[in-house]
Protein backbone atom coordinates (compact mmCIF):
# COMPACT_ATOMS: atom_id res chain seq x y z
CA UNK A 1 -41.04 43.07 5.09
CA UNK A 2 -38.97 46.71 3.61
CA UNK A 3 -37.87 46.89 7.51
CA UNK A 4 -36.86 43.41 7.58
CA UNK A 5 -35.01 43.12 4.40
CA UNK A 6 -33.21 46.50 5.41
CA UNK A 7 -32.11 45.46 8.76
CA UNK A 8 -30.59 42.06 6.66
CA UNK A 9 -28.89 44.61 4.35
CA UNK A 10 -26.97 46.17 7.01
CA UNK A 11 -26.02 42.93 9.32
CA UNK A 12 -24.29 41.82 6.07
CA UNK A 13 -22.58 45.39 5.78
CA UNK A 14 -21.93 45.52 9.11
CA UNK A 15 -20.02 42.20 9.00
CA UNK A 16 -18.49 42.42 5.87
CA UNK A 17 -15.25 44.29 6.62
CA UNK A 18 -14.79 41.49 9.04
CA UNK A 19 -14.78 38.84 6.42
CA UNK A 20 -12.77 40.45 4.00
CA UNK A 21 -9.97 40.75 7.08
CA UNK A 22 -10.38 37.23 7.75
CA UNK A 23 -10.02 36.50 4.03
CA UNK A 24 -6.90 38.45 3.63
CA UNK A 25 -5.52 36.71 7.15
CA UNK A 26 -6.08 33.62 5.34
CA UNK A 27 -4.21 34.05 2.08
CA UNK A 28 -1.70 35.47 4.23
CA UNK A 29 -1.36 32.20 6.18
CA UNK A 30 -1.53 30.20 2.86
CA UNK A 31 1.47 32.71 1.75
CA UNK A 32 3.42 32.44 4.95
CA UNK A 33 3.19 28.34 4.46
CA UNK A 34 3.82 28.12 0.82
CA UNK A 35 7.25 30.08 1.71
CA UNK A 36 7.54 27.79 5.00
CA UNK A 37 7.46 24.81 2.99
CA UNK A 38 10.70 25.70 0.53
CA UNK A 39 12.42 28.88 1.31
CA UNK A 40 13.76 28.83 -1.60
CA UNK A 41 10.44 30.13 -3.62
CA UNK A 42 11.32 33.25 -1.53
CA UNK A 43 14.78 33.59 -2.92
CA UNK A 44 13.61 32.94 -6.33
CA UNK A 45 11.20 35.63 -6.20
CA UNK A 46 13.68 37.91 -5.17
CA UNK A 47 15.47 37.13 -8.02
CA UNK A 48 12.88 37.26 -10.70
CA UNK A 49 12.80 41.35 -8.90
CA UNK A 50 16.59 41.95 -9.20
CA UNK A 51 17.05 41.02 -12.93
CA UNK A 52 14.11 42.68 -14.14
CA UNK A 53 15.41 45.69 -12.19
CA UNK A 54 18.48 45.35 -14.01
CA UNK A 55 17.25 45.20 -17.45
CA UNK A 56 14.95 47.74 -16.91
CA UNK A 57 17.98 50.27 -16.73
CA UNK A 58 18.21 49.86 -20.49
CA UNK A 59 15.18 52.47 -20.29
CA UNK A 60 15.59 54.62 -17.18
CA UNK A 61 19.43 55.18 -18.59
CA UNK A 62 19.44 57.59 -21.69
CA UNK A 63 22.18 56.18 -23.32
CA UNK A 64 21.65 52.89 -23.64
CA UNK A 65 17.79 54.24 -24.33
CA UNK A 66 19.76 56.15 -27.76
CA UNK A 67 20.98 53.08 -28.80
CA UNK A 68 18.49 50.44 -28.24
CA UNK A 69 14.66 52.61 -28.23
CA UNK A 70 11.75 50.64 -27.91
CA UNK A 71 13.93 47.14 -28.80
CA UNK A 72 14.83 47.68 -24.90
CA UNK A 73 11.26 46.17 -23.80
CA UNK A 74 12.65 42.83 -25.62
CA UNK A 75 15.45 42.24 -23.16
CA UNK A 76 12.26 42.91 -20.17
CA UNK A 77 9.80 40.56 -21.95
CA UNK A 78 12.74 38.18 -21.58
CA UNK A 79 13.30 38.35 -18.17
CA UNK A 80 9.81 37.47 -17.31
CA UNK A 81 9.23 34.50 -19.73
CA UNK A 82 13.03 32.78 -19.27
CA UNK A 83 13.37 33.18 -15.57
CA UNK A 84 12.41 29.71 -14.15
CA UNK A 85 13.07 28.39 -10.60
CA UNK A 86 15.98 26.17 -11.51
CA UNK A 87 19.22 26.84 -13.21
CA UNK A 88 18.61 24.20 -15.38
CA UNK A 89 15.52 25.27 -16.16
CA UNK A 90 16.36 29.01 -16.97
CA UNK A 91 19.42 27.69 -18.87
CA UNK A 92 17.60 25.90 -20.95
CA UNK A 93 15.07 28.68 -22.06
CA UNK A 94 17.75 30.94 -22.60
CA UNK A 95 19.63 28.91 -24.60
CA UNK A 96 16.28 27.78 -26.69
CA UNK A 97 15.78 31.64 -26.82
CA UNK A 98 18.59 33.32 -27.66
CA UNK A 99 19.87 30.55 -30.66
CA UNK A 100 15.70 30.49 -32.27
CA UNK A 101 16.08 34.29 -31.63
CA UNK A 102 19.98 34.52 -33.26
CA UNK A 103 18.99 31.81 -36.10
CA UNK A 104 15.38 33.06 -37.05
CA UNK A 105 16.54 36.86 -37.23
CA UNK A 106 19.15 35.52 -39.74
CA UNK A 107 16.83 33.60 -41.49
CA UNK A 108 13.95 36.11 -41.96
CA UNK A 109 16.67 38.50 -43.16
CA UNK A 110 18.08 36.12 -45.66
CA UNK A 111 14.00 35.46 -46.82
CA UNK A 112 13.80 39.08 -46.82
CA UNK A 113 16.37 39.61 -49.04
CA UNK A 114 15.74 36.81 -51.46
CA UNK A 115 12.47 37.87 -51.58
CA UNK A 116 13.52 41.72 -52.93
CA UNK A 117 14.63 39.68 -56.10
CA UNK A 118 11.39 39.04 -57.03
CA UNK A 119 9.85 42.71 -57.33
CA UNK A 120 7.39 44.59 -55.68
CA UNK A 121 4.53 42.44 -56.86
CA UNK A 122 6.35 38.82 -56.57
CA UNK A 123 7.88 39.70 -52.63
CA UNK A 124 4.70 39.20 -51.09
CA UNK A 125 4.12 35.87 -52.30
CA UNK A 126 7.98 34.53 -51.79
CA UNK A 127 7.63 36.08 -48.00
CA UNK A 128 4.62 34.21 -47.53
CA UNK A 129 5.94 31.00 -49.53
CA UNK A 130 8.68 30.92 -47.09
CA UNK A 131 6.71 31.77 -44.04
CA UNK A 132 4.34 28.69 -44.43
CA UNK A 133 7.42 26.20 -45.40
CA UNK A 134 9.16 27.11 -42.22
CA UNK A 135 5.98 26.99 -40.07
CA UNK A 136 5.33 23.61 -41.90
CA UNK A 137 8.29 22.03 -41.00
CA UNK A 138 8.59 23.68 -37.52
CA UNK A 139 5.15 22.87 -36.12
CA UNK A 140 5.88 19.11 -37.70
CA UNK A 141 9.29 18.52 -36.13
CA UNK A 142 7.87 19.76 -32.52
CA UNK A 143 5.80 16.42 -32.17
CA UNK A 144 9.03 14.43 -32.49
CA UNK A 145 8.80 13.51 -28.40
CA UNK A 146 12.51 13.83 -27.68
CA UNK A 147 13.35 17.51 -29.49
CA UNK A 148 10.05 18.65 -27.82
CA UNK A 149 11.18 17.80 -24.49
CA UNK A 150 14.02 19.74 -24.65
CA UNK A 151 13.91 22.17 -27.60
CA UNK A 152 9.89 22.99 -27.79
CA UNK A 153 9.56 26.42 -26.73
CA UNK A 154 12.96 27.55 -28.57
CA UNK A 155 10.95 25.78 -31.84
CA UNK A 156 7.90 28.00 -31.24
CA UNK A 157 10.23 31.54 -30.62
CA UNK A 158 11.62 30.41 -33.87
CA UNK A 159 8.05 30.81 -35.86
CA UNK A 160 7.68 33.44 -34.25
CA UNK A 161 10.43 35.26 -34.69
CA UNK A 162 11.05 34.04 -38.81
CA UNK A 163 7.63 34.94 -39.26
CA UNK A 164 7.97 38.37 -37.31
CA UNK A 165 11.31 39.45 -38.89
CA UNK A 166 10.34 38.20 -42.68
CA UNK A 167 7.07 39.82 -42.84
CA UNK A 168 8.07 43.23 -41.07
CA UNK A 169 10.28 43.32 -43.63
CA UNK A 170 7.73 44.01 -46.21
CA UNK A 171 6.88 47.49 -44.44
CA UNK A 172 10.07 48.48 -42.88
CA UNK A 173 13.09 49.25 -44.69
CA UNK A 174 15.63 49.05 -41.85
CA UNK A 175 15.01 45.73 -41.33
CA UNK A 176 18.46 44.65 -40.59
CA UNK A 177 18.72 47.18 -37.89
CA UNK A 178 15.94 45.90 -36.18
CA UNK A 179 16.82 43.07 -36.00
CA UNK A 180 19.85 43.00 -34.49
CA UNK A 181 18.64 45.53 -31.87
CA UNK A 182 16.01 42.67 -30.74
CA UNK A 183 18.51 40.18 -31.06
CA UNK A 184 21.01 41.90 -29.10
CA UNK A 185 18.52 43.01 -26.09
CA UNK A 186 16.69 39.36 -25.97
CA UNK A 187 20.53 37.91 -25.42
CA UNK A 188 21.10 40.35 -22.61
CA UNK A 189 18.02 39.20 -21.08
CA UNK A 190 18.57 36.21 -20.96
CA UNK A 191 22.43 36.65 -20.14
CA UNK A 192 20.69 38.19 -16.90
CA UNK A 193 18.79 35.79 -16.38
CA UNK A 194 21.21 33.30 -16.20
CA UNK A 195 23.86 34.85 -14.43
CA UNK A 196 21.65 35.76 -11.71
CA UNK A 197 19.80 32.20 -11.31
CA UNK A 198 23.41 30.53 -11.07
CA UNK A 199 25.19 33.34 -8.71
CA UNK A 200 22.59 34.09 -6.17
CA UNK A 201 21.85 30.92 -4.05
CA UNK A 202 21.49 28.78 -7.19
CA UNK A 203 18.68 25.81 -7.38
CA UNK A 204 19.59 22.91 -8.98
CA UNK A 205 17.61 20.59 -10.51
CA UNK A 206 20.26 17.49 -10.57
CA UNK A 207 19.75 17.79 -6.95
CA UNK A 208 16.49 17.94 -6.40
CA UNK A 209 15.80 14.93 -8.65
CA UNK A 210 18.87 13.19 -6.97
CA UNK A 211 17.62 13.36 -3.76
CA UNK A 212 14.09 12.99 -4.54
CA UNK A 213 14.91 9.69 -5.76
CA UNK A 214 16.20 9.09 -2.74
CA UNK A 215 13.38 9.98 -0.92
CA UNK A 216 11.77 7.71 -2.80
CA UNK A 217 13.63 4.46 -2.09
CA UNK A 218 13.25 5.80 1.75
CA UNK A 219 9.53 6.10 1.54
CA UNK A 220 9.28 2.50 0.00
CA UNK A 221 11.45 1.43 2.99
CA UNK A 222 9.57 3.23 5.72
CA UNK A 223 6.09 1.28 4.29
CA UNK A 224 7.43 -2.57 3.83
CA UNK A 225 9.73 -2.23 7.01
CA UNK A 226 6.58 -1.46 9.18
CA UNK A 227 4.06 -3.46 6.66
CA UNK A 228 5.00 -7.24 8.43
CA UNK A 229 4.25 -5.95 11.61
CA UNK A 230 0.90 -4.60 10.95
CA UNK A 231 -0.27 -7.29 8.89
CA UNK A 232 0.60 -9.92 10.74
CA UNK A 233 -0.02 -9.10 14.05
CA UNK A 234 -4.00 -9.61 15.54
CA UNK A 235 -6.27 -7.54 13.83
CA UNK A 236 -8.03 -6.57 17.23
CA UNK A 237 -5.11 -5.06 18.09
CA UNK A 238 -4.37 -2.86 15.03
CA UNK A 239 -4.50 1.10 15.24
CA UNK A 240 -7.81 2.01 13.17
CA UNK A 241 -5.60 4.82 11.86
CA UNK A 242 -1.76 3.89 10.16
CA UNK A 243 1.12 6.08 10.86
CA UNK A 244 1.28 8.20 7.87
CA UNK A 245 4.78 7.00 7.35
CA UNK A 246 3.14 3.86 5.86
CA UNK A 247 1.41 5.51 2.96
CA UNK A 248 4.12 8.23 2.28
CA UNK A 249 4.94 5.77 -0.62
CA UNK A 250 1.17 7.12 -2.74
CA UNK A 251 3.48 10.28 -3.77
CA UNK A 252 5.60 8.06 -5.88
CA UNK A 253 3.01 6.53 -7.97
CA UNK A 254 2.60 10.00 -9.67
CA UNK A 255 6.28 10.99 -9.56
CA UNK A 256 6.68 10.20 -13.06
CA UNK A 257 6.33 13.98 -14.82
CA UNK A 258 8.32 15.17 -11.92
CA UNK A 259 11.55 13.18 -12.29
CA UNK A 260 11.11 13.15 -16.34
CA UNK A 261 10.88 17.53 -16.02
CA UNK A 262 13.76 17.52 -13.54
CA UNK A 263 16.09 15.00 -15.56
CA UNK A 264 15.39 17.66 -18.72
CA UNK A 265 16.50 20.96 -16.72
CA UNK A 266 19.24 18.92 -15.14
CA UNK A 267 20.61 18.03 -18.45
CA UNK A 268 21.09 21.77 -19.47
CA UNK A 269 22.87 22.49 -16.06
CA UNK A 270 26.85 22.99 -15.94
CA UNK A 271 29.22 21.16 -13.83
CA UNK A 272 28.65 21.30 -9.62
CA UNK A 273 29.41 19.99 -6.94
CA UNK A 274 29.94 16.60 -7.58
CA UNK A 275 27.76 16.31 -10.71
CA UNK A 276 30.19 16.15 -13.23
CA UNK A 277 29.82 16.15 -16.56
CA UNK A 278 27.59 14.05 -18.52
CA UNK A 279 26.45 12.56 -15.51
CA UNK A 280 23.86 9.76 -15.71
CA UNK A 281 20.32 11.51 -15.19
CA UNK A 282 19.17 8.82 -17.67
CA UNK A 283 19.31 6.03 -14.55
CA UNK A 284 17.76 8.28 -11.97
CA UNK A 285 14.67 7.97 -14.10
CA UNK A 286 15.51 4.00 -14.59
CA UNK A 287 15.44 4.00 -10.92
CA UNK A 288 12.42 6.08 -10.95
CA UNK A 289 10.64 3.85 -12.78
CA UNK A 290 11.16 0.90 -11.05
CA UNK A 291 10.59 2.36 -7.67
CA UNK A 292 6.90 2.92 -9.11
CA UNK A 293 6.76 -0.73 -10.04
CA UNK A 294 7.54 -1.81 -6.66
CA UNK A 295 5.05 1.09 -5.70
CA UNK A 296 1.94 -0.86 -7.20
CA UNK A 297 2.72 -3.83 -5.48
CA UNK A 298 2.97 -1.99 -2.34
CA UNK A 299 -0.69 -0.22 -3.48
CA UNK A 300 -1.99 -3.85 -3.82
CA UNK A 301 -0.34 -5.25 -0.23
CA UNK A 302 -1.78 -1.81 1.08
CA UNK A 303 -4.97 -2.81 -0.23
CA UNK A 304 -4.94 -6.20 2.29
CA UNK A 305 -3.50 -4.38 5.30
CA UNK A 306 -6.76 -1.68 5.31
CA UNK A 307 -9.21 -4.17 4.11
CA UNK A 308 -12.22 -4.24 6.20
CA UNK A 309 -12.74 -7.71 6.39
CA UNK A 310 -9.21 -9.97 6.92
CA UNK A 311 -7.80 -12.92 7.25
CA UNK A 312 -8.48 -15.14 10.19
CA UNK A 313 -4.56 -14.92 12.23
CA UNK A 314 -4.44 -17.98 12.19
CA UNK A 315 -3.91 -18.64 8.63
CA UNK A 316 -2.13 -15.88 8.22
CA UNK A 317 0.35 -16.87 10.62
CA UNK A 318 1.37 -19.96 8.16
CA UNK A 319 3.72 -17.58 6.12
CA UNK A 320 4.19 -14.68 9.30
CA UNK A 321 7.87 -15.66 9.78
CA UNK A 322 9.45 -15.72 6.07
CA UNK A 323 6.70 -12.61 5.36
CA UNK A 324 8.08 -10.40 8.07
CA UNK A 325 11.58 -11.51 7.11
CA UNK A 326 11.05 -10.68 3.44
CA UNK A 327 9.48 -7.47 3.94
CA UNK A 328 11.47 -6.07 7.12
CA UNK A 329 14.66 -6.77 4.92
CA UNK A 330 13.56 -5.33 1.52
CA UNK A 331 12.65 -1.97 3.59
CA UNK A 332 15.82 -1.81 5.52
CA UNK A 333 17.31 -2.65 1.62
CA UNK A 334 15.57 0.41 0.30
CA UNK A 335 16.46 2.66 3.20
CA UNK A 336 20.55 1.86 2.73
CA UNK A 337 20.34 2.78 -0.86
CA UNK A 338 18.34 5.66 -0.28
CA UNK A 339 21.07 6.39 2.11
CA UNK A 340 23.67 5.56 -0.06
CA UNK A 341 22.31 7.96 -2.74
CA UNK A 342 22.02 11.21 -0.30
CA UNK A 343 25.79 10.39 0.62
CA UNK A 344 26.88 9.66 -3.26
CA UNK A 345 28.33 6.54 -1.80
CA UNK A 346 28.37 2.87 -2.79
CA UNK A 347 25.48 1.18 -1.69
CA UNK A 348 27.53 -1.93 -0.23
CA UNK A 349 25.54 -2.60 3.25
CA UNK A 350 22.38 -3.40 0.73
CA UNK A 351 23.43 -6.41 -0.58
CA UNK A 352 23.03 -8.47 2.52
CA UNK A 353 19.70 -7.21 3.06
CA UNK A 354 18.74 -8.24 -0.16
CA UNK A 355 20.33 -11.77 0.18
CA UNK A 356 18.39 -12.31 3.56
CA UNK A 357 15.08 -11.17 1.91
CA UNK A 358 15.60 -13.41 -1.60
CA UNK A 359 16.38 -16.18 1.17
CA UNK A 360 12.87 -15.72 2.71
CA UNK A 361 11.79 -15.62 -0.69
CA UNK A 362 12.99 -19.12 -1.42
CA UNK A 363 12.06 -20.26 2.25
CA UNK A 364 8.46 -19.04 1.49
CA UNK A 365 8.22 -20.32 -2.00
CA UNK A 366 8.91 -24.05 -0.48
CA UNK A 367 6.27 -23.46 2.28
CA UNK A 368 3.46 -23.18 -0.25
CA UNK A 369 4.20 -25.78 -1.89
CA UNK A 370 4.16 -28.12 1.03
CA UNK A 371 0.80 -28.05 1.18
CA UNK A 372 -0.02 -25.49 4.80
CA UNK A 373 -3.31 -24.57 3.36
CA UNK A 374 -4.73 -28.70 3.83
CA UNK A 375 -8.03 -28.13 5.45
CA UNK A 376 -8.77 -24.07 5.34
CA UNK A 377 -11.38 -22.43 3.40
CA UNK A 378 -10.09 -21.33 0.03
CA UNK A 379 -11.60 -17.84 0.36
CA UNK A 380 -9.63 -17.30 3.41
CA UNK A 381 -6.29 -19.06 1.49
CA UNK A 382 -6.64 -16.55 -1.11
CA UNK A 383 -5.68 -13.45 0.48
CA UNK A 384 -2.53 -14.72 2.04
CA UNK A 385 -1.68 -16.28 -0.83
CA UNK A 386 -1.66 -13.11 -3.01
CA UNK A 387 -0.09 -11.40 0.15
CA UNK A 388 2.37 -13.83 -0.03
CA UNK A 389 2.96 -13.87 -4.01
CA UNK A 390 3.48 -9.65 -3.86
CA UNK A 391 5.82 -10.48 -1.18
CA UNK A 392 7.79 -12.00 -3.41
CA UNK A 393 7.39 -9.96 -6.68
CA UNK A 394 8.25 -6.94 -4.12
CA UNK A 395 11.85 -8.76 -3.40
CA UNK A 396 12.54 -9.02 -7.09
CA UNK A 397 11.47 -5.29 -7.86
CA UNK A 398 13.96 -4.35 -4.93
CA UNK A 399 16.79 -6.26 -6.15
CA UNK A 400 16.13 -4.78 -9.64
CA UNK A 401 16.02 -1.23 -7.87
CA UNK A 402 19.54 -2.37 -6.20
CA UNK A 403 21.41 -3.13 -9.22
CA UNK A 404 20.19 0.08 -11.52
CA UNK A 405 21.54 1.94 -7.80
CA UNK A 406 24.29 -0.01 -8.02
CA UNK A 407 25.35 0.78 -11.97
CA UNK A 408 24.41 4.63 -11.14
CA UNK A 409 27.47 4.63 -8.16
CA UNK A 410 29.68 3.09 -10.97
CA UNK A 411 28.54 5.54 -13.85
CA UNK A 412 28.63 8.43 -11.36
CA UNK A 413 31.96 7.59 -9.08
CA UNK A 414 30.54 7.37 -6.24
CA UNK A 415 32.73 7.52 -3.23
CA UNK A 416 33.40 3.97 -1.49
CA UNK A 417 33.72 3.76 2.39
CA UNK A 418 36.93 2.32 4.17
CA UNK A 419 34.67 -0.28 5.59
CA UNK A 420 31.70 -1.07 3.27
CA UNK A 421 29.39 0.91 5.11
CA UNK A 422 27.20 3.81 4.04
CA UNK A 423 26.75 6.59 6.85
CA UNK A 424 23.89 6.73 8.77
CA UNK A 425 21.20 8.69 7.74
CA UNK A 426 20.81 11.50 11.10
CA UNK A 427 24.55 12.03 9.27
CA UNK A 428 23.18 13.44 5.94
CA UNK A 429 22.13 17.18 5.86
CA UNK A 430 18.61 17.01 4.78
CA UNK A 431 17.20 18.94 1.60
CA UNK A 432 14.00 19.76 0.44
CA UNK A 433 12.83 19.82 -3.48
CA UNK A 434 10.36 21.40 -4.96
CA UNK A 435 7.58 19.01 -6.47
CA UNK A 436 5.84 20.11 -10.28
CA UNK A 437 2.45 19.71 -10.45
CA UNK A 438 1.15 17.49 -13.04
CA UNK A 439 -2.38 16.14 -13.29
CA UNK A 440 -1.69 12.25 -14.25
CA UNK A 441 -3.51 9.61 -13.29
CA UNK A 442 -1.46 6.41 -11.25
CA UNK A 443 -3.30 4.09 -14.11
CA UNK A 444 -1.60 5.89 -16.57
CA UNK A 445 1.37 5.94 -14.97
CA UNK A 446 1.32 2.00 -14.51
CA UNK A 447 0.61 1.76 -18.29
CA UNK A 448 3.66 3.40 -19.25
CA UNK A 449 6.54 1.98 -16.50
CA UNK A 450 5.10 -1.92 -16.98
């Protein structure tokens, strides 16, 4: 038994440096992919290095060293907390920052002084009178939903740095000194951290929400432009296995923290390209949301096309012409205004896609009421009825989605072709976007957009 649990002992050492290489070879790969997928993570990365490099002369340089000291590891701190893969997003932690940072140091310094009024014995108490008040009242006005979307984490640096600068106060006489040394070296940080974010290959999160709208519309297209033909064709016939363009459109039923997070940082970001500003972030999300409306009822025809058991093709067949009309020309719909988006051009070749469809619509609406379904089982009626009724509910959600598209080209000036047209899409360069994780359920989701 001692020989046999020795000989194990060694087999295991023996292969062990060969699983730890294959372990490292493997979050290599995942690395190599995770930079393959946006290129841009790379570039951010580098970033991150360069301004941290650059702050962190403010200790390898004796000068600056003489007149900032230890206050120097503020403007490093900053750096690593403010730097954030967009501009937008960076702007708007520096901003929150720096101005909590500016107005708390003021503040404390103000309670510190007040408090000196009171004696030795009474300045404890004021300090901490004023320390709770302010903490209060801070902590409160973060649950207010739309300051703590944009404005929570410059809320919490101000507690922290009222409460930091009042009560230091008590100990240290050069207060005022202090403080404006970790004032000054937290707005140099985050100076850095902006300038670098927008001046080396900048990420913009106007963009990325702009054409992951897009994307959006396209993926909605892709499924109901190919969803006529599957469904109605003979089930014998049918792939086991759909393309994977057909259920592209699951990504947007949890898109909803995305587009919210991007529409925030893209509200902080200056003027570019050809996002003006004030530009209308307000109806991407609009858009947004109704793309996840038509999204459920694209779940729910989904739900038919993969069910195990279906409809005889027969009955089915009773609505296949206006069906296939409707949803062949609500995708082709989607996939001009996604178009039309990309190019930042009126979305005029939509409308008679949407016409056609809404004339199916009607078509269909006056077939089941003529009474096709004399003589079938109702169990088998049933499904193609609800098929049918989506259908329909699917046209409305895409003329909806059309007219928000079509106010966003107005609000945002988008450019209108010579002829009406929008360009074709093998025109448009593509870009990528980078996707932020949230953990939401599509329920939830469906809750909040109906």
């Amino acid at each position: 038994m001692e020989i046999t649990a020795k000989s194990n002992k060694l087999q295991r050492l023996k292969k062990m440096p060969a699983a730890v290489k294959n372990k490292l070879a493997g979050v290599m790969n995942s690395l190599i992919e995770l930079g393959r997928d946006d290129p841009r993570r790379v570039i951010h990365s580098l970033k991150v290095g360069i301004a941290l490099s650059f702050v962190s002369v403010f200790y390898y340089y004796q000068p600056l060293y003489d007149d900032f000291g230890v206050s120097a590891m503020w403007a490093v701190m900053t750096v690593v907390v403010v730097s954030e893969f967009s501009v937008g997003a960076t702007l708007g932690k520096g901003l929150n920052r720096g101005m909590a940072t500016l107005l708390a140091g003021a503040l404390g310094i103000g309670a510190h002084h007040v408090a000196n009024q009171f004696g030795h014995a009474g300045e404890p108490f004021v300090i901490g009178f004023f320390v709770f008040m302010l903490a209060a009242v801070t902590t409160f006005v973060r649950f207010i939903p739309g300051v703590k979307a944009r404005y929570d984490y410059g809320l919490l640096i101000f507690i922290l740095t009222f409460s930091f600068v009042s009560v230091s106060g008590y100990r240290d006489d050069e207060i005022l000194d202090v403080a404006q040394k970790r004032v000054s070296t937290i707005m140099i940080g985050a100076s850095v951290c902006v300038i670098v974010s927008i001046a080396l290959f900048p990420v913009w999160a106007g963009e990325d929400l702009h054409y992951l709208i897009a994307l959006n519309l396209e993926k909605l297209g892709n499924f109901l432009e190919g969803f006529g033909d599957e469904y109605f064709q003979d089930h014998e016939s049918k792939a086991e296995d759909l393309a994977s363009s057909l259920q592209d459109y699951r990504t947007i039923l949890n898109s909803k923290n995305t587009e919210e997070s991007l529409a925030n940082f893209a509200r902080w970001e200056p003027c570019h390209g050809r996002f003006q500003f004030r530009h209308p972030w307000k109806l991407y999300l609009q858009i947004g949301t109704l793309a996840r409306q038509c999204a459920y009822r694209i779940e729910a025809l989904n739900r038919y096309l993969t069910a195990e058991i279906q409809t005889p093709v027969s009955v089915r067949d009773k609505i296949k012409e206006p069906g296939t009309k409707m949803s062949r020309e609500c995708g082709r719909a989607l996939k001009e205004m996604s178009t039309a988006i990309k190019a930042m051009c009126q979305p005029c070749a939509a409308d008679a896609h949407i016409e056609a469809a809404k004339a199916a619509a009607k078509g269909l609406n006056s077939l089941l009421k003529s009474g096709i379904w004399e003589g079938i089982d109702l169990l088998q009626v049933t499904p193609v009825a609800t098929v049918a009724s989506l259908l329909i509910d699917v046209v409305n959600c895409t003329e909806k989605i059309a007219d928000a598209v079509a106010e966003l080209a107005s609000k945002a000036e988008f450019k209108r072709l010579s002829d009406g047209s929008t360009p074709s899409p093998e025109k448009l360069v593509r870009r990528g976007h980078v996707a932020i994780t949230v953990e939401e359920s599509s329920m939830n989701n469906r809750a909040s957009d109906e």
